[in-house]
PDB file of N, CA and C in Angstrom:
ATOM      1  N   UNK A   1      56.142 155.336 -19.340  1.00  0.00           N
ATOM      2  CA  UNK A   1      56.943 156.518 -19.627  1.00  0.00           C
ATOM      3  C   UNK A   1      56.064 157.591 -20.271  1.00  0.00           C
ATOM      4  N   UNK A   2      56.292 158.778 -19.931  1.00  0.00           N
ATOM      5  CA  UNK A   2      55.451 159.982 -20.377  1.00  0.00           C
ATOM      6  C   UNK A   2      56.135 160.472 -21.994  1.00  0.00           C
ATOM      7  N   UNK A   3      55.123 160.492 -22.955  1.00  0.00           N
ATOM      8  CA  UNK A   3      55.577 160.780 -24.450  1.00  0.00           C
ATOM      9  C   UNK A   3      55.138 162.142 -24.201  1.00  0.00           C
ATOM     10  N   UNK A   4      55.666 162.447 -25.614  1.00  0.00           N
ATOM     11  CA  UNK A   4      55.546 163.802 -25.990  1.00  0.00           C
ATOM     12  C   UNK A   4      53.927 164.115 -25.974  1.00  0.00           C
ATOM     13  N   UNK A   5      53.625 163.183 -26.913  1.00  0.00           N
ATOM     14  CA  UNK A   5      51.940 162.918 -27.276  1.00  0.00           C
ATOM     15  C   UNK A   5      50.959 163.155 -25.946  1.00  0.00           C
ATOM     16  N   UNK A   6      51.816 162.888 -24.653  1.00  0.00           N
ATOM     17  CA  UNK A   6      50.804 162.551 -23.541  1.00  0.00           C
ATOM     18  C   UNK A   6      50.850 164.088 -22.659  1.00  0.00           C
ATOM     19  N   UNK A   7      52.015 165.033 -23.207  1.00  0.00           N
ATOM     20  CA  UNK A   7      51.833 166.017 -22.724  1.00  0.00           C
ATOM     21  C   UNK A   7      51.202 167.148 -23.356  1.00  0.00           C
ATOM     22  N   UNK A   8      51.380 166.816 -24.602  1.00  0.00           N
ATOM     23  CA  UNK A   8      50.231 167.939 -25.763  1.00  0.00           C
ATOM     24  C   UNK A   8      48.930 167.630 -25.393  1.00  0.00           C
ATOM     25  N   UNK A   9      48.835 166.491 -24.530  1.00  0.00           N
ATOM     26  CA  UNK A   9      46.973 166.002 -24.558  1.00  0.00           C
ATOM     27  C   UNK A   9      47.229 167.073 -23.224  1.00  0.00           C
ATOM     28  N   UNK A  10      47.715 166.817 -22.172  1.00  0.00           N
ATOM     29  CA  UNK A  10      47.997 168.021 -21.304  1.00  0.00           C
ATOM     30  C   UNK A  10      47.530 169.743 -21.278  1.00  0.00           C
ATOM     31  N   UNK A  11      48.237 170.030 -22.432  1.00  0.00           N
ATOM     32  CA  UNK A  11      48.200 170.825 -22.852  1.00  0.00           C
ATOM     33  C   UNK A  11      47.044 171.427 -23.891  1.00  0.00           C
ATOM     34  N   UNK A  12      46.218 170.818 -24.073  1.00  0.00           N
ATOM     35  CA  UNK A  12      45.339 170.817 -25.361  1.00  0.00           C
ATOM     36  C   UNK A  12      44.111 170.663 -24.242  1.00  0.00           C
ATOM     37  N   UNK A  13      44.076 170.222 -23.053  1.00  0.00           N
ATOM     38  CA  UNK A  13      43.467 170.027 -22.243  1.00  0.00           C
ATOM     39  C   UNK A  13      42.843 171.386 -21.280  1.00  0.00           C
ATOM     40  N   UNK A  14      44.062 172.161 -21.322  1.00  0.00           N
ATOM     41  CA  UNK A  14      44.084 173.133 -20.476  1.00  0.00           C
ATOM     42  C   UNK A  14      43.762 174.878 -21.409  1.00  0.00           C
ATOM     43  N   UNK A  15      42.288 174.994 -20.900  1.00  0.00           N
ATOM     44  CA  UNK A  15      42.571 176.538 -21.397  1.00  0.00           C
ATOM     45  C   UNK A  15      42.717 177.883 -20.567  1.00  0.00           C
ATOM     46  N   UNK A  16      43.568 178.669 -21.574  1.00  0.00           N
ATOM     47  CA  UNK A  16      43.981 180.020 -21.259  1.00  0.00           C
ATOM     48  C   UNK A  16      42.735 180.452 -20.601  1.00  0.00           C
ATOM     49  N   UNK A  17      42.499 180.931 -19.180  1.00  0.00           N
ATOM     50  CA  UNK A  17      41.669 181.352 -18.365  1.00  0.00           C
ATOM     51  C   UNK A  17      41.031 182.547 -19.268  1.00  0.00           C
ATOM     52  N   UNK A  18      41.587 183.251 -19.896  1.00  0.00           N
ATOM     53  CA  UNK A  18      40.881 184.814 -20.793  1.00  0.00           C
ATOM     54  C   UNK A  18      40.861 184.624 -21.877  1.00  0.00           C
ATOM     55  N   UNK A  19      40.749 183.457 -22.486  1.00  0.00           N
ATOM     56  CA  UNK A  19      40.760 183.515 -24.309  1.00  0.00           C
ATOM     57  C   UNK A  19      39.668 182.506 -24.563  1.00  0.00           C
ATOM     58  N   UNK A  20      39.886 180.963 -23.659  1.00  0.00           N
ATOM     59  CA  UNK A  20      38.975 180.068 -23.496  1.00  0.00           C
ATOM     60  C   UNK A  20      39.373 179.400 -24.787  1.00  0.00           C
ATOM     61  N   UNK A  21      40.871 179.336 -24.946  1.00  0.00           N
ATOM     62  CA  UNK A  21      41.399 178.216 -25.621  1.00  0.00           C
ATOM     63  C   UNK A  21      42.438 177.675 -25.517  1.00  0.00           C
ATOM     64  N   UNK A  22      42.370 176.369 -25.947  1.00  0.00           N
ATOM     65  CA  UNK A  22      43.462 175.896 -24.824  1.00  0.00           C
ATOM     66  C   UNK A  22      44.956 175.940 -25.386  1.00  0.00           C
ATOM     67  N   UNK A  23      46.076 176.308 -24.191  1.00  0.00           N
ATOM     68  CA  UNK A  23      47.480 176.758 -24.443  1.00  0.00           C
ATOM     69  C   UNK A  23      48.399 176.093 -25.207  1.00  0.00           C
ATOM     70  N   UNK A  24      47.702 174.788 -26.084  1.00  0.00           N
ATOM     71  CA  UNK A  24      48.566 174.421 -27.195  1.00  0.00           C
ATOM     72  C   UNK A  24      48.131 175.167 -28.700  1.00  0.00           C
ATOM     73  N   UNK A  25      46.661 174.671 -28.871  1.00  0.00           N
ATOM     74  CA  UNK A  25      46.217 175.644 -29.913  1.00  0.00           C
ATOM     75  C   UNK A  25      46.860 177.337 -29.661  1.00  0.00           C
ATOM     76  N   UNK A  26      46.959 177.810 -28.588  1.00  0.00           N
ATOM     77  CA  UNK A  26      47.113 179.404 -28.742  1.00  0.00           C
ATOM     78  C   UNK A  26      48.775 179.088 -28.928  1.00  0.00           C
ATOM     79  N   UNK A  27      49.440 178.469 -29.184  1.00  0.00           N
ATOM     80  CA  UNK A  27      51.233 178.386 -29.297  1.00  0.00           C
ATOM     81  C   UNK A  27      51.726 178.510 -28.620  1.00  0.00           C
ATOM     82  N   UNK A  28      51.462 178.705 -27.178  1.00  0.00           N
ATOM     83  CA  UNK A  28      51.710 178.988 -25.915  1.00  0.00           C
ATOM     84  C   UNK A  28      52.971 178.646 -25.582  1.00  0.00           C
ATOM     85  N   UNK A  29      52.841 176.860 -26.051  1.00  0.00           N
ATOM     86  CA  UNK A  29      53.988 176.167 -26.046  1.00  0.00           C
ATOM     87  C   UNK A  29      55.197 176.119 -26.880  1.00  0.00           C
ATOM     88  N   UNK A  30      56.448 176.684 -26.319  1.00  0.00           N
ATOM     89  CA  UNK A  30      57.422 177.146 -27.403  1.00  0.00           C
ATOM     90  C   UNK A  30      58.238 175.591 -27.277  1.00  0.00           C
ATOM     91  N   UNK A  31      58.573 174.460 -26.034  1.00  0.00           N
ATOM     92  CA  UNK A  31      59.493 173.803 -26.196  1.00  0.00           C
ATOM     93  C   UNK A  31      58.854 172.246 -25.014  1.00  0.00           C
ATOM     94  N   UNK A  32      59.144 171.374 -25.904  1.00  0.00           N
ATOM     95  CA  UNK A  32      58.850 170.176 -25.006  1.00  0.00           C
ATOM     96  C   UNK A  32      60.001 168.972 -24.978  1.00  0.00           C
ATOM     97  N   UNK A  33      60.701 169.147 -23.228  1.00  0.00           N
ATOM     98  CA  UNK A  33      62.092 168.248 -23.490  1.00  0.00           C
ATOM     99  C   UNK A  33      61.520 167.445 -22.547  1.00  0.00           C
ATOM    100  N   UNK A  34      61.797 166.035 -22.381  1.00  0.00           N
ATOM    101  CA  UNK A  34      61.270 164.741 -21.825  1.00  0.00           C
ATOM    102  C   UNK A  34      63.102 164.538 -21.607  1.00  0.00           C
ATOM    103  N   UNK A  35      63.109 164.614 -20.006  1.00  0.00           N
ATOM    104  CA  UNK A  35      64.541 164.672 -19.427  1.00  0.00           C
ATOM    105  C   UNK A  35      64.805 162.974 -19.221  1.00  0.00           C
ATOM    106  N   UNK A  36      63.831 162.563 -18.642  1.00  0.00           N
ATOM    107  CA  UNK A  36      63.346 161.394 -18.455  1.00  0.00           C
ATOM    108  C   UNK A  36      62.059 160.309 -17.952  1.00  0.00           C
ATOM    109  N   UNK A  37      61.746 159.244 -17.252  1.00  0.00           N
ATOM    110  CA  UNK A  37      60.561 159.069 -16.885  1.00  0.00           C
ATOM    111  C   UNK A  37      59.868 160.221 -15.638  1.00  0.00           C
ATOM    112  N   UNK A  38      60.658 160.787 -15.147  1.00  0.00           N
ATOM    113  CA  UNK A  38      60.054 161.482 -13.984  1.00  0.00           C
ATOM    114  C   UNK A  38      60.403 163.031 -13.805  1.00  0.00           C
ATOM    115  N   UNK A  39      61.027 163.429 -15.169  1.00  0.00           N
ATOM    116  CA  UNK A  39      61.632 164.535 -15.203  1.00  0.00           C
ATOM    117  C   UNK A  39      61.331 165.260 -16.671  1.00  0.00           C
ATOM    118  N   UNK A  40      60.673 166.365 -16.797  1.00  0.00           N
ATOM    119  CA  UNK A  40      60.331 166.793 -18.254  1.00  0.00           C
ATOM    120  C   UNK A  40      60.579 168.324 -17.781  1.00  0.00           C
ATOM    121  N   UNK A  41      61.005 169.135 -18.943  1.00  0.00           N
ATOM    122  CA  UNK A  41      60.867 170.507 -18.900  1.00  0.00           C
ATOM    123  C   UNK A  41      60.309 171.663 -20.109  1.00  0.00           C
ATOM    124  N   UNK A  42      59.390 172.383 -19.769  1.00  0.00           N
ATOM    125  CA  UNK A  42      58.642 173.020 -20.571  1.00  0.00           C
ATOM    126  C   UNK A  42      58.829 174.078 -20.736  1.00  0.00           C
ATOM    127  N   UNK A  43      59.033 175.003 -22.006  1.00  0.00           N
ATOM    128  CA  UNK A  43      59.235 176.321 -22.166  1.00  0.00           C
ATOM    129  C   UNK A  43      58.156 176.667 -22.633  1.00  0.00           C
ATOM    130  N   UNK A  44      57.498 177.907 -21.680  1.00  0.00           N
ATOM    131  CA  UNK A  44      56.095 178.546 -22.441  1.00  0.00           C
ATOM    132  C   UNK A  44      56.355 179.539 -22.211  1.00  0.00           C
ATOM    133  N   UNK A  45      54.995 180.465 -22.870  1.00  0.00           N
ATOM    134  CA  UNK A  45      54.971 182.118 -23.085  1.00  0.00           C
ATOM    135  C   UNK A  45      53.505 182.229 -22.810  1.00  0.00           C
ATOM    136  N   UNK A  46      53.013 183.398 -22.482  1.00  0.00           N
ATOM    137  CA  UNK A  46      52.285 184.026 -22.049  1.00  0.00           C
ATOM    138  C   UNK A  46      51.307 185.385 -23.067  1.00  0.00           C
ATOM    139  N   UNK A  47      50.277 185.284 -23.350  1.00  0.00           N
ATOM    140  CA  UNK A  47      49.914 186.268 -24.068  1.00  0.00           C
ATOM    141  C   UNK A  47      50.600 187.639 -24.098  1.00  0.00           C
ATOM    142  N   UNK A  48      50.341 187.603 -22.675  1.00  0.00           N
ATOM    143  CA  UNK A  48      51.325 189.522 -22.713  1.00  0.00           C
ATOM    144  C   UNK A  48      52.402 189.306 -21.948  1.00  0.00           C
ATOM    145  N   UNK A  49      53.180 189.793 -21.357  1.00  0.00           N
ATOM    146  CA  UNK A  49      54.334 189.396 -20.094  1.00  0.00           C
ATOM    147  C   UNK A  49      53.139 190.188 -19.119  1.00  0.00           C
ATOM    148  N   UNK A  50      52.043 190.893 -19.036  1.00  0.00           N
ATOM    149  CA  UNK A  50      51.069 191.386 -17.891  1.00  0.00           C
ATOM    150  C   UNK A  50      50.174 190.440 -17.649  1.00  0.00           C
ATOM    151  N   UNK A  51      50.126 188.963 -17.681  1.00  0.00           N
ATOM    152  CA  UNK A  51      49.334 187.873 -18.066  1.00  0.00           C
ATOM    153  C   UNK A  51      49.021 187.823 -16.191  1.00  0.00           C
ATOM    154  N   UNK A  52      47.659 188.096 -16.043  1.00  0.00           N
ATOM    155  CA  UNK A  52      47.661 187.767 -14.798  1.00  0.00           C
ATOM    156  C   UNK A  52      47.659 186.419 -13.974  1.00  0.00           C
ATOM    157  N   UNK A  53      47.327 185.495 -14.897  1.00  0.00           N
ATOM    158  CA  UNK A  53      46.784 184.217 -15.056  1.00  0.00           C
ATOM    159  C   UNK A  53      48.321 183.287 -14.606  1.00  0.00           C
ATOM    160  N   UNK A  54      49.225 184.282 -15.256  1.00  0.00           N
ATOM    161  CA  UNK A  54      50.523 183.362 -15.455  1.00  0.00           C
ATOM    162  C   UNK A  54      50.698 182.761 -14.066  1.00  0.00           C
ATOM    163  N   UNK A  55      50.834 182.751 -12.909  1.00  0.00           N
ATOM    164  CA  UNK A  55      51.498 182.182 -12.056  1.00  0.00           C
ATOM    165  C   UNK A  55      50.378 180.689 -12.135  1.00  0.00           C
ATOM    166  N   UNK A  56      48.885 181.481 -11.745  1.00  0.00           N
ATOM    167  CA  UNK A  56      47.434 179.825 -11.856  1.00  0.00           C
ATOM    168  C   UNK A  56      47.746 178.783 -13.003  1.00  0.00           C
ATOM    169  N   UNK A  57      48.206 179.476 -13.711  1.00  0.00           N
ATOM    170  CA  UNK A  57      48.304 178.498 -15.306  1.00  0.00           C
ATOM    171  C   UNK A  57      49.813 177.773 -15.521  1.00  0.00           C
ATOM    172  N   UNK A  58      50.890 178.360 -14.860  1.00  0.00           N
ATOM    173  CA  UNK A  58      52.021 177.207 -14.419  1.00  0.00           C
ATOM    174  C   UNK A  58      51.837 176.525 -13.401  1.00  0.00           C
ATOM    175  N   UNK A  59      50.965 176.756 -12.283  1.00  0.00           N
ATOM    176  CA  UNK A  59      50.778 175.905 -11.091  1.00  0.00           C
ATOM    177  C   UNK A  59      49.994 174.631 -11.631  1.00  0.00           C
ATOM    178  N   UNK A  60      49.142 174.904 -12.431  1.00  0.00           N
ATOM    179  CA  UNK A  60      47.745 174.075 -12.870  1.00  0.00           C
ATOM    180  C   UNK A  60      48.527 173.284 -13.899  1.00  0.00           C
ATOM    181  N   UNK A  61      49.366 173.390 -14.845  1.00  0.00           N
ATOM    182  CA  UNK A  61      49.559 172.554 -15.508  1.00  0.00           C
ATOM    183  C   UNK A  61      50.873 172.117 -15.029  1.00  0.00           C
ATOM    184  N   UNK A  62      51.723 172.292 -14.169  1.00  0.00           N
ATOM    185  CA  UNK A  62      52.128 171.680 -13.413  1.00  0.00           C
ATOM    186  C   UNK A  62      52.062 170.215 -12.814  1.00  0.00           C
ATOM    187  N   UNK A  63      50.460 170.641 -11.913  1.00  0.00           N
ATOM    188  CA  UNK A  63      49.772 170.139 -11.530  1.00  0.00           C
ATOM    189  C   UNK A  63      49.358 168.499 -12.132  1.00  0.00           C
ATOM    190  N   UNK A  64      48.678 168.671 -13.404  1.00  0.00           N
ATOM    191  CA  UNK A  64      48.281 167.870 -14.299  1.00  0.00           C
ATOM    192  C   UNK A  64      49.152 167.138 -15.055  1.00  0.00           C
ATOM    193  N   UNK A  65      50.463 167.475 -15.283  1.00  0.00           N
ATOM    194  CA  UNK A  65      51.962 166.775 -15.810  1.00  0.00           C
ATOM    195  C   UNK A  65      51.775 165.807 -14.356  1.00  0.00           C
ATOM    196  N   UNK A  66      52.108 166.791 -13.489  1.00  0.00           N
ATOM    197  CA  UNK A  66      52.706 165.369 -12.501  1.00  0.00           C
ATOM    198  C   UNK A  66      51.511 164.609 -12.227  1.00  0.00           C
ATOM    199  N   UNK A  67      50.268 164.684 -12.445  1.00  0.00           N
ATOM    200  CA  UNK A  67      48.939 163.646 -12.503  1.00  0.00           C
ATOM    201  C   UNK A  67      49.450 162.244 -13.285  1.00  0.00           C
ATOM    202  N   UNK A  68      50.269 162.820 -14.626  1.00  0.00           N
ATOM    203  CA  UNK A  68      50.039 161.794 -15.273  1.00  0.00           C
ATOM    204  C   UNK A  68      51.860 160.897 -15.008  1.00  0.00           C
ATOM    205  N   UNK A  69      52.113 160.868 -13.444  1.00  0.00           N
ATOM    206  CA  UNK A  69      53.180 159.962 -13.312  1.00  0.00           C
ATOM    207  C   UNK A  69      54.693 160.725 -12.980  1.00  0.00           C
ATOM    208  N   UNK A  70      54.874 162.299 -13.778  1.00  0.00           N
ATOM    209  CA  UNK A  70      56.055 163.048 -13.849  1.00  0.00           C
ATOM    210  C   UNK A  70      56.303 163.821 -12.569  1.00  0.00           C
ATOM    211  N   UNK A  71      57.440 163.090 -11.478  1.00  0.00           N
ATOM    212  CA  UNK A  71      57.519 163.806 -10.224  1.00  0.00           C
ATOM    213  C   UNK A  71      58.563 165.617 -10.572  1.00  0.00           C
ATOM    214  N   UNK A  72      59.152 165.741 -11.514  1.00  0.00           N
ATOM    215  CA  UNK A  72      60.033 166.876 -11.609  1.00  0.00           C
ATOM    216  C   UNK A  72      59.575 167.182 -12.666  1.00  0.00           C
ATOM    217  N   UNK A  73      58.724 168.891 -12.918  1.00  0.00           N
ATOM    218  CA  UNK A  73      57.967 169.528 -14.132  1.00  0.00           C
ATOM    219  C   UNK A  73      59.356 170.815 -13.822  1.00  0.00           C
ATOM    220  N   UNK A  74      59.666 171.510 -14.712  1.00  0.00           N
ATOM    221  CA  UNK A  74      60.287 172.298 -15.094  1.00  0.00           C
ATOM    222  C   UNK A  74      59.920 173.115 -15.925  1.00  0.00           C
ATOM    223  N   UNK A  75      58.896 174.431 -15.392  1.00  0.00           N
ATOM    224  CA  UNK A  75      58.379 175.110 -16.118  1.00  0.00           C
ATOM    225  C   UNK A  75      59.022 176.957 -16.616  1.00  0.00           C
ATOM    226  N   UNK A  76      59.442 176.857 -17.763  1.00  0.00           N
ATOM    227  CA  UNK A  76      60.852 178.361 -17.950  1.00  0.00           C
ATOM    228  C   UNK A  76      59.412 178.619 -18.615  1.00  0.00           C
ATOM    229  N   UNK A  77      59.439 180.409 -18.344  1.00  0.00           N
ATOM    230  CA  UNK A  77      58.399 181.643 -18.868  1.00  0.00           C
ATOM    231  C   UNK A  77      59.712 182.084 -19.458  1.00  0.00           C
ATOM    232  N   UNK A  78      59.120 182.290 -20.998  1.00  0.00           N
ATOM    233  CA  UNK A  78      59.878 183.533 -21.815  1.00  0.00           C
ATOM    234  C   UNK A  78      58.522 184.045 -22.420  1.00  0.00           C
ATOM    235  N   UNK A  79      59.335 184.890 -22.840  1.00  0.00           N
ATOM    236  CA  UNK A  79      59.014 186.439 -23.922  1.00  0.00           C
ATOM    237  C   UNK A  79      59.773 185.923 -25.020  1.00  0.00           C
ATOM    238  N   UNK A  80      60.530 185.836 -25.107  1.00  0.00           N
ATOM    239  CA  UNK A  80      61.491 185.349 -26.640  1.00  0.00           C
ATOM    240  C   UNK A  80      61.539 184.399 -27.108  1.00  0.00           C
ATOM    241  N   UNK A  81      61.030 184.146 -28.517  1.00  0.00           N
ATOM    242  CA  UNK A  81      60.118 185.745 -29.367  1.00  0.00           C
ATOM    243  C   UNK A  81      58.488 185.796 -28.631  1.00  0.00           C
ATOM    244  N   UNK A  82      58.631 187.107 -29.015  1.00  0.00           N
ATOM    245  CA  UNK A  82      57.161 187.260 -28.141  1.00  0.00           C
ATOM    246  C   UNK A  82      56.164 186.527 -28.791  1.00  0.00           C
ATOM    247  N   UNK A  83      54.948 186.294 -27.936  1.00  0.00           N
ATOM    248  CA  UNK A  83      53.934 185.529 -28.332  1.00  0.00           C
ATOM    249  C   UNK A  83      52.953 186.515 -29.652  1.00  0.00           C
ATOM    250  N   UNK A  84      52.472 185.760 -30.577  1.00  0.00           N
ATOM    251  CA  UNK A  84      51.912 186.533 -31.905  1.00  0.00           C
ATOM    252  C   UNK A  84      51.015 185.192 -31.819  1.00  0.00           C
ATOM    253  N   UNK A  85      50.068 185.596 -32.183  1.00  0.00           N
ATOM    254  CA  UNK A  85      48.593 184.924 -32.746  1.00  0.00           C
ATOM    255  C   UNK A  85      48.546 184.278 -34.212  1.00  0.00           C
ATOM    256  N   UNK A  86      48.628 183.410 -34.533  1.00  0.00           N
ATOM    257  CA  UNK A  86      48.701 182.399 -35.759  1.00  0.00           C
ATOM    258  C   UNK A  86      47.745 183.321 -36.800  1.00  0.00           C
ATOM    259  N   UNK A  87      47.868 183.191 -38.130  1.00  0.00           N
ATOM    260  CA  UNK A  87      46.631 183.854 -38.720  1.00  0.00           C
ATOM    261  C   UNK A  87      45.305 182.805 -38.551  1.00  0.00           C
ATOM    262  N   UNK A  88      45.506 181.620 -38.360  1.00  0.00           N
ATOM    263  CA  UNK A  88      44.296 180.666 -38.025  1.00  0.00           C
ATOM    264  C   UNK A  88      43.602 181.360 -36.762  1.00  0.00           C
ATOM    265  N   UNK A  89      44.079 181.246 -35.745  1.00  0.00           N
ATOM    266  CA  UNK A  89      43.882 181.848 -34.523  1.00  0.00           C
ATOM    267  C   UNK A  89      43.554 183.379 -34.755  1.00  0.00           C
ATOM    268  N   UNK A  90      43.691 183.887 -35.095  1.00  0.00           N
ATOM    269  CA  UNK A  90      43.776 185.435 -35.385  1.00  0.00           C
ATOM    270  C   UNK A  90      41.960 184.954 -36.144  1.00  0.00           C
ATOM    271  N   UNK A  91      41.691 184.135 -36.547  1.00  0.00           N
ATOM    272  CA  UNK A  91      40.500 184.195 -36.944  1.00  0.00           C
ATOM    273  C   UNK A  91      39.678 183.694 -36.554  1.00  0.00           C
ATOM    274  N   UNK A  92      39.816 182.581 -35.929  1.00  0.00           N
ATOM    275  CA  UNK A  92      39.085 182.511 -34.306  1.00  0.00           C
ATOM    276  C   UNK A  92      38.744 183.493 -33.776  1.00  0.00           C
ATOM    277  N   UNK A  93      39.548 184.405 -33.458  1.00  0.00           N
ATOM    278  CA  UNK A  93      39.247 185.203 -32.493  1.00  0.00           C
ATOM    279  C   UNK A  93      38.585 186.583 -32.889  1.00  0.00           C
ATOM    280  N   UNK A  94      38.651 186.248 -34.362  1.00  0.00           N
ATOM    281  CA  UNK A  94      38.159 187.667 -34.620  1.00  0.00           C
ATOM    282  C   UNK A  94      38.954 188.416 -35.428  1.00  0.00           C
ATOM    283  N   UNK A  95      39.761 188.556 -35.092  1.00  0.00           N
ATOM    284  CA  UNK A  95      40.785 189.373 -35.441  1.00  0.00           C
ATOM    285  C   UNK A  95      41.494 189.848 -36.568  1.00  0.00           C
ATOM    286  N   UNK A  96      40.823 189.274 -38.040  1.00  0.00           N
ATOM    287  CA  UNK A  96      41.430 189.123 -39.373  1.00  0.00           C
ATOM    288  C   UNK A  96      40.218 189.484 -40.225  1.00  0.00           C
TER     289      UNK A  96
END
């Protein structure tokens, strides 16, 4: 059965094509529901809603969920609340 744990490695796995870090550290991930063994659904967000990346980066981790066993990924894009940069992250990047 797919844990929570096995999809943050997923996710921690995969980086944001323009930041070059990966979409759990950046908070990307707003929601992780485990429907069942073959069924999970993910709510993420996107740096900007102009994210060009967005369609490669739900296909790809898509992709890599159902690698690890999950035939039905359920991937919802919001904006709400918009994505904001952690002050940790914010210093990573520079930005503080």
């Amino acid at each position: 059965m797919i844990t929570q744990e096995d999809l943050i490695e997923v996710f921690k796995g995969y980086d944001d094509p323009e930041l070059n870090i990966d979409v759990w550290t950046l908070g990307l991930i707003y929601k992780i529901e485990i429907i069942d063994d073959e069924h999970v659904k993910i709510v993420l967000t996107f740096t900007s809603p102009m994210c060009p990346f967005g369609p490669e980066m739900v296909a790809e981790l898509k992709k890599r969920i159902q690698a690890k066993g999950v035939k039905t990924v359920d991937i919802e894009i919001t904006f709400e609340p918009a994505w904001e940069p952690s002050e940790e992250l914010k210093e990573m990047l520079g930005l503080s």
